[in-house]
PDB file of N, CA and C in Angstrom:
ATOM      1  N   UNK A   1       0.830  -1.161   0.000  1.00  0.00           N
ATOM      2  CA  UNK A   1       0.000   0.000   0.000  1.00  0.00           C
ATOM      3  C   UNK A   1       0.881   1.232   0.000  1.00  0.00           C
ATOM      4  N   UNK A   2       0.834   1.877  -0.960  1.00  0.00           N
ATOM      5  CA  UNK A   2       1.209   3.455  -0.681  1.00  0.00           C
ATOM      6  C   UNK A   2       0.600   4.236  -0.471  1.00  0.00           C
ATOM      7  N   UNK A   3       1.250   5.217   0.359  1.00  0.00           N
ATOM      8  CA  UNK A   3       0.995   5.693   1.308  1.00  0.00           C
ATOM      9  C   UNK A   3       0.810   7.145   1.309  1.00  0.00           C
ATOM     10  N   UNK A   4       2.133   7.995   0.447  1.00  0.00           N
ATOM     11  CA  UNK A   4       2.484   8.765   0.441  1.00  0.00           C
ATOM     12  C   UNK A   4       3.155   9.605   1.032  1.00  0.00           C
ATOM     13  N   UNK A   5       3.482  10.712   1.190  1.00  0.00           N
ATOM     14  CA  UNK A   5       4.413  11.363   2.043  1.00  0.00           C
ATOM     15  C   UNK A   5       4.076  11.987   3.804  1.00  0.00           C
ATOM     16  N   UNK A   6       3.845  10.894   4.112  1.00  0.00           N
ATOM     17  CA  UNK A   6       3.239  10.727   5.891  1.00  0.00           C
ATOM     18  C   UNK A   6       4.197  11.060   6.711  1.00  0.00           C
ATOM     19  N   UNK A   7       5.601  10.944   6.522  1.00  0.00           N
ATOM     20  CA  UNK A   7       6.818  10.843   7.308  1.00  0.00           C
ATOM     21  C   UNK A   7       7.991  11.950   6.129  1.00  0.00           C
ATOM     22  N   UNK A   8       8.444  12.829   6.624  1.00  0.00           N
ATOM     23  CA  UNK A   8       9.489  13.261   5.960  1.00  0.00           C
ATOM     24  C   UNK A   8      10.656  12.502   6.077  1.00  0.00           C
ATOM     25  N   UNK A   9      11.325  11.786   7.103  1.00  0.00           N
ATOM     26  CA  UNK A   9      12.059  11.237   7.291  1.00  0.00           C
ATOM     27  C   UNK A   9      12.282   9.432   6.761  1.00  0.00           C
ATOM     28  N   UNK A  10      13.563   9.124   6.848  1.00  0.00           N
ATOM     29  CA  UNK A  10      13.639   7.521   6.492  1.00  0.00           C
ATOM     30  C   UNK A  10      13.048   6.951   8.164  1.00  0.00           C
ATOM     31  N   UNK A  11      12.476   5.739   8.103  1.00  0.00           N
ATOM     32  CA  UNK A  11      12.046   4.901   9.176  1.00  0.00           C
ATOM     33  C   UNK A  11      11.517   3.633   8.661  1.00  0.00           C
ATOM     34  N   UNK A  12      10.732   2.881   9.930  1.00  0.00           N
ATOM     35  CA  UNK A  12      10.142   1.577   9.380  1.00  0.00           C
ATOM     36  C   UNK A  12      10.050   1.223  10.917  1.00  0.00           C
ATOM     37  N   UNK A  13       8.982   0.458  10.831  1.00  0.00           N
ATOM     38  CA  UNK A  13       8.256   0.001  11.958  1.00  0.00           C
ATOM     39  C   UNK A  13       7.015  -1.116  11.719  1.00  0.00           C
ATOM     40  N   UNK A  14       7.126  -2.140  12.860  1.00  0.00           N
ATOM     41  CA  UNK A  14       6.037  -3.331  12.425  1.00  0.00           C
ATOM     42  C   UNK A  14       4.773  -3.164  13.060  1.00  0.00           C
ATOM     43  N   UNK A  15       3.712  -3.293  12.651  1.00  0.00           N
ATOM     44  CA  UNK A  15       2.410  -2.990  13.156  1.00  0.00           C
ATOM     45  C   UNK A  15       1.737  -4.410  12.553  1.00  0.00           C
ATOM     46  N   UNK A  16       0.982  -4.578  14.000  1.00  0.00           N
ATOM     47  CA  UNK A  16      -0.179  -5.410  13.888  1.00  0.00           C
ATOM     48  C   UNK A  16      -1.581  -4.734  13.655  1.00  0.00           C
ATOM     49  N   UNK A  17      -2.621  -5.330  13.057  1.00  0.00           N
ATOM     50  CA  UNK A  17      -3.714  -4.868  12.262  1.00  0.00           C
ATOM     51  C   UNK A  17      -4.616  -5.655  12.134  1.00  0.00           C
ATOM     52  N   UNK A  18      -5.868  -5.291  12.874  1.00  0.00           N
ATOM     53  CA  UNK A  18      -6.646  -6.240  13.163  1.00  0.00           C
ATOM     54  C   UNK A  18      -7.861  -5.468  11.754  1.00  0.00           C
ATOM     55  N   UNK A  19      -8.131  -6.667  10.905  1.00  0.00           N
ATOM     56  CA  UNK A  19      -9.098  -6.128  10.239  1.00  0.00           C
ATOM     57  C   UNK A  19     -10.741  -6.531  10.490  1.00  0.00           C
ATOM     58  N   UNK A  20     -12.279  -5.748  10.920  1.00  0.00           N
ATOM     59  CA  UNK A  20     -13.481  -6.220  10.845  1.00  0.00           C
ATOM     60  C   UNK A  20     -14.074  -6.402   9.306  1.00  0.00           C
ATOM     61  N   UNK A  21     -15.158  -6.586   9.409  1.00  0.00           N
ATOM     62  CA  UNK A  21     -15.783  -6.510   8.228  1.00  0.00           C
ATOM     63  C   UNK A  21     -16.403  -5.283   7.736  1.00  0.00           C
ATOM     64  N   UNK A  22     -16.518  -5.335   6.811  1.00  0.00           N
ATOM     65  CA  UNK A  22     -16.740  -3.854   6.221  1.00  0.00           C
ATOM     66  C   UNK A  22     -15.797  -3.549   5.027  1.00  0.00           C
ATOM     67  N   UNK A  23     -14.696  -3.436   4.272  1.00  0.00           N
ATOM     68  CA  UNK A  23     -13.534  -3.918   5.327  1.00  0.00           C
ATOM     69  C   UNK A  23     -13.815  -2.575   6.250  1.00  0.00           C
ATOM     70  N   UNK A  24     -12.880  -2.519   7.574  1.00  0.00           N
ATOM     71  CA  UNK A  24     -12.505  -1.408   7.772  1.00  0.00           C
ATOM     72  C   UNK A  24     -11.153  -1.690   9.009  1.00  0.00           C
ATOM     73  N   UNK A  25      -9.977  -0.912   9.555  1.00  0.00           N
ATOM     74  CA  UNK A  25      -9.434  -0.940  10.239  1.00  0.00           C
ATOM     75  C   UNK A  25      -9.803  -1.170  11.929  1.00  0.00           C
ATOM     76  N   UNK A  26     -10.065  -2.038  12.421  1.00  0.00           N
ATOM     77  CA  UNK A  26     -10.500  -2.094  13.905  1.00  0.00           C
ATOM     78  C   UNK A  26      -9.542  -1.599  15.079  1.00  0.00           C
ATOM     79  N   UNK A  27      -8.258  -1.558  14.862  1.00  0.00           N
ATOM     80  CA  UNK A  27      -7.348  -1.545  15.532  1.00  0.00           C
ATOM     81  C   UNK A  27      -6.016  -1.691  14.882  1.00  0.00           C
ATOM     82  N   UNK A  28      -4.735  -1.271  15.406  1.00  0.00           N
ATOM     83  CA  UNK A  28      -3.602  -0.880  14.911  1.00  0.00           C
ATOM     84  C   UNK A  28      -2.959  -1.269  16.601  1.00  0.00           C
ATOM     85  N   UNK A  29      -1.821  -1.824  16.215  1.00  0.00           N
ATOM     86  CA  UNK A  29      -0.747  -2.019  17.663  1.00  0.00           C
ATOM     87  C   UNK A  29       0.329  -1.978  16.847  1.00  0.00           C
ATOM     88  N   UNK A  30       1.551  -1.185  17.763  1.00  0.00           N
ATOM     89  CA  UNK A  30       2.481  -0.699  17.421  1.00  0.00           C
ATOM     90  C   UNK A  30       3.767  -2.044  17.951  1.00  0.00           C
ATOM     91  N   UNK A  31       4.920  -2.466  16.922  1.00  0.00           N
ATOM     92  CA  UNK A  31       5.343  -4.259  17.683  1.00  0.00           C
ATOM     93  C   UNK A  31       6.641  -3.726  18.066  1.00  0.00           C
ATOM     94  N   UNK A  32       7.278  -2.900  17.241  1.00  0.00           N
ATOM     95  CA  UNK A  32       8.704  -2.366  17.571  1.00  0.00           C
ATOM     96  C   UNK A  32       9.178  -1.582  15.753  1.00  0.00           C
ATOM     97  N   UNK A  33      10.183  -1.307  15.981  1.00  0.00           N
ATOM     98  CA  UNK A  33      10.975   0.000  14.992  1.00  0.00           C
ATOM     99  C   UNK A  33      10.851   1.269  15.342  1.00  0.00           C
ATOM    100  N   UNK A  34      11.169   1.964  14.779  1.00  0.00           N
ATOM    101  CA  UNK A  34      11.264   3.478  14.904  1.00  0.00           C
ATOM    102  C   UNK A  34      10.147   3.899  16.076  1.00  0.00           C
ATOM    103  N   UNK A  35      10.380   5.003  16.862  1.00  0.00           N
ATOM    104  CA  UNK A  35       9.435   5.280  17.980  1.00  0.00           C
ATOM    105  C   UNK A  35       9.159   6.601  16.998  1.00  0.00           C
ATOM    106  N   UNK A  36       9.793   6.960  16.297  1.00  0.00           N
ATOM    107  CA  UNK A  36       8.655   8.687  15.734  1.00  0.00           C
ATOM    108  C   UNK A  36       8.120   7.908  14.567  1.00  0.00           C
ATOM    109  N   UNK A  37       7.979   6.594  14.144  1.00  0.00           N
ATOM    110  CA  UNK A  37       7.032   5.994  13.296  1.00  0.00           C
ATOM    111  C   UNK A  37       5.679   5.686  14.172  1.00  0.00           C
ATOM    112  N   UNK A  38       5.408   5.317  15.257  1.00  0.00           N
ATOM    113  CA  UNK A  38       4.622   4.916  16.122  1.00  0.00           C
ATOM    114  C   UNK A  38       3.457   5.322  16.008  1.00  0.00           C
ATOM    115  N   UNK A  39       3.564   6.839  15.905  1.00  0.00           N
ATOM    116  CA  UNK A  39       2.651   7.564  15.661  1.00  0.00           C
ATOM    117  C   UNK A  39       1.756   7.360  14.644  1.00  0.00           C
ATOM    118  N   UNK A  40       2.241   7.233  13.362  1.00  0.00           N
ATOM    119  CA  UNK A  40       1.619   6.770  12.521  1.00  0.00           C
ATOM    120  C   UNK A  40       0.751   5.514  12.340  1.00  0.00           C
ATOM    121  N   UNK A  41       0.245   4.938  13.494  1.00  0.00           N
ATOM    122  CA  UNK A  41      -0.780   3.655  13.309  1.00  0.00           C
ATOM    123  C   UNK A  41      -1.572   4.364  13.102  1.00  0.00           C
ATOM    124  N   UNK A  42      -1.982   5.545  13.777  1.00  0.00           N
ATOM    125  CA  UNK A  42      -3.371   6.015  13.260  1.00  0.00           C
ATOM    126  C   UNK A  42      -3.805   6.633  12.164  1.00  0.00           C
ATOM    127  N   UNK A  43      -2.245   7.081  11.364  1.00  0.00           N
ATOM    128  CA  UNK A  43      -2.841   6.677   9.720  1.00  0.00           C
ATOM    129  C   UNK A  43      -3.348   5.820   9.280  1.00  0.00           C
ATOM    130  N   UNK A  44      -2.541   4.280   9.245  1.00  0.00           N
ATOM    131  CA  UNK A  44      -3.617   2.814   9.145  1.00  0.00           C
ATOM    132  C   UNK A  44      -4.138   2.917   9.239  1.00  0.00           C
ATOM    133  N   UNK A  45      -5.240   3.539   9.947  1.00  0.00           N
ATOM    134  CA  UNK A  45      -6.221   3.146  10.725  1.00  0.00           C
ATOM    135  C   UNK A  45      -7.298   3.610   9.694  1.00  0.00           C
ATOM    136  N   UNK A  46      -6.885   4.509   9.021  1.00  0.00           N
ATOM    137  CA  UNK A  46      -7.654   5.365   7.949  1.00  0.00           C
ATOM    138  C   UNK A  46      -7.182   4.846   6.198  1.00  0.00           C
ATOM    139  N   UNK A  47      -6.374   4.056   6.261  1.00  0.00           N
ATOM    140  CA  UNK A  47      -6.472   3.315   5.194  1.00  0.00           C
ATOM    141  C   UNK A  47      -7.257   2.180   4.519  1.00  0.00           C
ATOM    142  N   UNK A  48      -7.921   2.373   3.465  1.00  0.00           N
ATOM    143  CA  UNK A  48      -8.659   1.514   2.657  1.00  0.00           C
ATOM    144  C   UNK A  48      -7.819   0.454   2.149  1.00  0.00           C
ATOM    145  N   UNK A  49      -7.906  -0.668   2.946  1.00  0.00           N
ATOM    146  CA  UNK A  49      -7.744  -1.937   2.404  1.00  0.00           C
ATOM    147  C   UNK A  49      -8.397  -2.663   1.626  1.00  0.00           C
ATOM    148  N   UNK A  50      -8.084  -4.168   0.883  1.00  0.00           N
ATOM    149  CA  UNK A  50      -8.911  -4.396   0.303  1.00  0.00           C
ATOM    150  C   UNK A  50      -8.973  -6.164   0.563  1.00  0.00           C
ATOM    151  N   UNK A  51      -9.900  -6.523   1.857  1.00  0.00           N
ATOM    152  CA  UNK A  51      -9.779  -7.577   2.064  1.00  0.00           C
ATOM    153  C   UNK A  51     -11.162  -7.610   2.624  1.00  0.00           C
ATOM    154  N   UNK A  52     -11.166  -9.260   1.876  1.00  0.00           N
ATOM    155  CA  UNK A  52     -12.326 -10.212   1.808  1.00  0.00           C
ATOM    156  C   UNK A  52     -12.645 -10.751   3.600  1.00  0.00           C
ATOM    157  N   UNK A  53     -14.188 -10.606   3.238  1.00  0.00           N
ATOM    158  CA  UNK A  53     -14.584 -11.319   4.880  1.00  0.00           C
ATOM    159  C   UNK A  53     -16.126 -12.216   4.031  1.00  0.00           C
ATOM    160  N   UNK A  54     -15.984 -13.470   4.838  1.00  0.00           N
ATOM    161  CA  UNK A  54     -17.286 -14.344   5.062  1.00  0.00           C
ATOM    162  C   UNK A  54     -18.426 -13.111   5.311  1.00  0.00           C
ATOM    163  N   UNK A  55     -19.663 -13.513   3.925  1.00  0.00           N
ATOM    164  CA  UNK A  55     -20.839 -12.741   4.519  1.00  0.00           C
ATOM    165  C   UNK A  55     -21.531 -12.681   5.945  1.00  0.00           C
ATOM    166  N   UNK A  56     -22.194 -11.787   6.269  1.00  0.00           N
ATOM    167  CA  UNK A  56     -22.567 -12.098   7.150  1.00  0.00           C
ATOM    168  C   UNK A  56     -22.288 -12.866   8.506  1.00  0.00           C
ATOM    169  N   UNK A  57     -20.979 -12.237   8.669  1.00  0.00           N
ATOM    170  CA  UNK A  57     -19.842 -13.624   9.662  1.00  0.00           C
ATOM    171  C   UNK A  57     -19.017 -12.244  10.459  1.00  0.00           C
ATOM    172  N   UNK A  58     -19.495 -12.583  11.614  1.00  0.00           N
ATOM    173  CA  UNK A  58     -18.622 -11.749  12.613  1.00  0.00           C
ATOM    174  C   UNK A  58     -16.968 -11.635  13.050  1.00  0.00           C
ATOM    175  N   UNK A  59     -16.324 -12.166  12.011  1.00  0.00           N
ATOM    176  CA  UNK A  59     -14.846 -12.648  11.837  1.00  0.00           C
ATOM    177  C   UNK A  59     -14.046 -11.212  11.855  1.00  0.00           C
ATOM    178  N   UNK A  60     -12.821 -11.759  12.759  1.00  0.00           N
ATOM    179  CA  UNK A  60     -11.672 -10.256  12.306  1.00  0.00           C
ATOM    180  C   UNK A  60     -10.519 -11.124  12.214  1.00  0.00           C
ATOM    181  N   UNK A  61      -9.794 -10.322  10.952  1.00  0.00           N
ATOM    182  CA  UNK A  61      -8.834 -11.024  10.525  1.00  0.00           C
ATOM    183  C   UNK A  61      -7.233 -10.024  10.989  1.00  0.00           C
ATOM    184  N   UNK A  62      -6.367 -10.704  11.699  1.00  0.00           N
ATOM    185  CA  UNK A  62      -5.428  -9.935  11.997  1.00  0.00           C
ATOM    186  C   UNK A  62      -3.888  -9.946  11.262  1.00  0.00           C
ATOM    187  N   UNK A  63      -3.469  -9.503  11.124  1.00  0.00           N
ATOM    188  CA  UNK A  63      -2.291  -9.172  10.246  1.00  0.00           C
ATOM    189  C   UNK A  63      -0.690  -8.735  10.610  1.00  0.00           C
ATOM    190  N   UNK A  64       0.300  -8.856  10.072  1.00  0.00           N
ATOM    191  CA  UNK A  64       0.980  -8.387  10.614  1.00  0.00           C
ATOM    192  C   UNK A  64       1.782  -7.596   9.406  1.00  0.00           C
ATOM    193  N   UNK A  65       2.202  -6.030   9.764  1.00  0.00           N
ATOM    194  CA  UNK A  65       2.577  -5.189   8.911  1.00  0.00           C
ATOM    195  C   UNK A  65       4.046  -4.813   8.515  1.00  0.00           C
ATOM    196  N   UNK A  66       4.742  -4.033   7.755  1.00  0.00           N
ATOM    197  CA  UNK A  66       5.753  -3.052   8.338  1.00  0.00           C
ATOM    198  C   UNK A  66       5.500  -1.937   7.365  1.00  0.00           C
ATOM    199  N   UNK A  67       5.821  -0.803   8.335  1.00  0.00           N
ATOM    200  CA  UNK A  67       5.724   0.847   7.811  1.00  0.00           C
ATOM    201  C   UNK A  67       7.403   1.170   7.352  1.00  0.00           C
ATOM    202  N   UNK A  68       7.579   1.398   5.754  1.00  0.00           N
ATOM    203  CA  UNK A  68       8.855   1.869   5.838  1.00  0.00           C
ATOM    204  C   UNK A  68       8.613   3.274   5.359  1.00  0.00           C
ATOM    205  N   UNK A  69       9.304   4.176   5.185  1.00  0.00           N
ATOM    206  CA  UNK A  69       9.574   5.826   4.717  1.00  0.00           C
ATOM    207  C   UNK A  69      10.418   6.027   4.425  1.00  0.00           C
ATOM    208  N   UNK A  70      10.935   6.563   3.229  1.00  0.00           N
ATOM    209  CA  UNK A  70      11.826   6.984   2.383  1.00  0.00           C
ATOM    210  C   UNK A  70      12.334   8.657   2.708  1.00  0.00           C
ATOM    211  N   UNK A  71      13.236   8.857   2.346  1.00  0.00           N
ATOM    212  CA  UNK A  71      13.418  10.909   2.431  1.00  0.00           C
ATOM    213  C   UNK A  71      13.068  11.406   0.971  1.00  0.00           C
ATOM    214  N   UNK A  72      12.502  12.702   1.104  1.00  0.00           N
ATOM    215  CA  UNK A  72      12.635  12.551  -0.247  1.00  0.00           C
ATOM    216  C   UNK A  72      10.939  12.824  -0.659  1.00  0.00           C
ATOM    217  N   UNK A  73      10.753  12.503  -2.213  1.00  0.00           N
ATOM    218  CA  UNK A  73       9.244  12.231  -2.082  1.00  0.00           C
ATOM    219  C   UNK A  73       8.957  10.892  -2.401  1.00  0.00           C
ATOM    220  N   UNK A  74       9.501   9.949  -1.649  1.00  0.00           N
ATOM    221  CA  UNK A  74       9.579   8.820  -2.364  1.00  0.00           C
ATOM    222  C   UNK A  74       8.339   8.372  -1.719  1.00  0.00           C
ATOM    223  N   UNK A  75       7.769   8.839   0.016  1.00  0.00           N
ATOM    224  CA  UNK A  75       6.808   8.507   0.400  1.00  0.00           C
ATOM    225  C   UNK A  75       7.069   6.952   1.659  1.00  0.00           C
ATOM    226  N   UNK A  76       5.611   6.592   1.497  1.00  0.00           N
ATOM    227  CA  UNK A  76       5.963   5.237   3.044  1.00  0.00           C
ATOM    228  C   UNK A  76       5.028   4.230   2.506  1.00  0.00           C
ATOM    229  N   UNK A  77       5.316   3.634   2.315  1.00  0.00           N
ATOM    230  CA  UNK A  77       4.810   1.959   1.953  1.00  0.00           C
ATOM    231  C   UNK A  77       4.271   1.057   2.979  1.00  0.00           C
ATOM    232  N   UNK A  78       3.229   0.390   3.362  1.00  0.00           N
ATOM    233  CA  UNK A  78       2.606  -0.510   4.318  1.00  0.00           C
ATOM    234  C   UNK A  78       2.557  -2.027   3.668  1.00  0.00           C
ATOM    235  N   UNK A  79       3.411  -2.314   4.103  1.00  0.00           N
ATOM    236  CA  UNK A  79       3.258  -4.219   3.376  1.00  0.00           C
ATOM    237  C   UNK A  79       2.843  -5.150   4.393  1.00  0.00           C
ATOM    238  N   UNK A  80       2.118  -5.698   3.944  1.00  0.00           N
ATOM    239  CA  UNK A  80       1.169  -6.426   5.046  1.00  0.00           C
ATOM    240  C   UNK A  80       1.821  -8.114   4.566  1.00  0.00           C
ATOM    241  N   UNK A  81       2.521  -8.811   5.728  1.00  0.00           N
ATOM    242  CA  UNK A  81       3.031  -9.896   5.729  1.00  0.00           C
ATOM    243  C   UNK A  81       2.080 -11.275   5.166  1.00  0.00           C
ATOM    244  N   UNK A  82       2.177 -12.625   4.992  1.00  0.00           N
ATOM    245  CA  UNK A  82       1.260 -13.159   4.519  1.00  0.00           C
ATOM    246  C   UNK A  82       1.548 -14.352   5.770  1.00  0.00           C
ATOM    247  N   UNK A  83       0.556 -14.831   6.363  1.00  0.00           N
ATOM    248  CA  UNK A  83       0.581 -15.440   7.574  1.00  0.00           C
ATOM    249  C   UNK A  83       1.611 -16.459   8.043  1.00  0.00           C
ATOM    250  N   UNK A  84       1.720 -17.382   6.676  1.00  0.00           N
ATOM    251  CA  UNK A  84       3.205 -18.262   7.039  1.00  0.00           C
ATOM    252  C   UNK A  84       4.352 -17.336   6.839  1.00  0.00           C
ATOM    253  N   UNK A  85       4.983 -16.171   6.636  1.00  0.00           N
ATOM    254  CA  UNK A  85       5.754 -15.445   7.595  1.00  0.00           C
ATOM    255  C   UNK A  85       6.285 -15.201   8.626  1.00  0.00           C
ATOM    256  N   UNK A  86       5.141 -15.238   9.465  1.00  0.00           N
ATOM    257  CA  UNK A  86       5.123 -14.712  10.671  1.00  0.00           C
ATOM    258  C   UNK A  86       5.064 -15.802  11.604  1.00  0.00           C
ATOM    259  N   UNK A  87       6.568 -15.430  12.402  1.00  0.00           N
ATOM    260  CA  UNK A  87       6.728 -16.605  13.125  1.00  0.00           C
ATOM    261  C   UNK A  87       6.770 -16.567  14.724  1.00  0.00           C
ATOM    262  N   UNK A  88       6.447 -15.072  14.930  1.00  0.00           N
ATOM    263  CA  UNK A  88       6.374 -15.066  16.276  1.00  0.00           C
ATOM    264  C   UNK A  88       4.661 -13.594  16.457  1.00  0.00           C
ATOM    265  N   UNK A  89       4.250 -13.913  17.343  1.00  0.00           N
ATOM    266  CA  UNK A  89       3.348 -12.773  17.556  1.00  0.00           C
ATOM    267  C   UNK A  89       4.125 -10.966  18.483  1.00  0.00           C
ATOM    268  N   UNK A  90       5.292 -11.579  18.838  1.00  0.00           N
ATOM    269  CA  UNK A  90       5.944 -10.797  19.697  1.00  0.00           C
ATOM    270  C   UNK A  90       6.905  -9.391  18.679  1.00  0.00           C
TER     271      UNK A  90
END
């Protein structure tokens, strides 16, 4: 996901991301990297994703992220990991 120019600075930071249905962002937790990235979950939070949920199914699907930022106008990128990745919740 791009992002655009959210951060003037280079950084990167991992965020967990709980998605409801709708889609919409339910929650954002901050896991570790940069502490003046931190801030930025609550951009996520306002990003349009584009993920599938069971009709009518009270399911949240959680995720695990990283925020990087470029200098520059290169902007900040959100890549959302794919579950066999992720090998620790910590």
């Amino acid at each position: 996901m791009k992002l655009g120019t959210i951060y003037p600075k280079f950084g990167n930071a991992e965020f967990w991301v709980v998605f409801a249905p709708g889609p919409k962002v339910e929650q954002v937790k901050f896991i570790s990297g940069d502490g003046n990235i931190r801030a930025l979950g609550d951009t996520l939070r306002s990003v349009k994703f584009n993920v599938l949920f069971p009709e009518e199914h009270p399911a949240r699907i959680v995720r695990r992220g990283v925020l990087v930022c470029e200098t520059g106008n290169l902007g900040c990128d959100f890549t959302l990991d794919t579950p066999d990745v992720v090998a620790s919740t910590q």
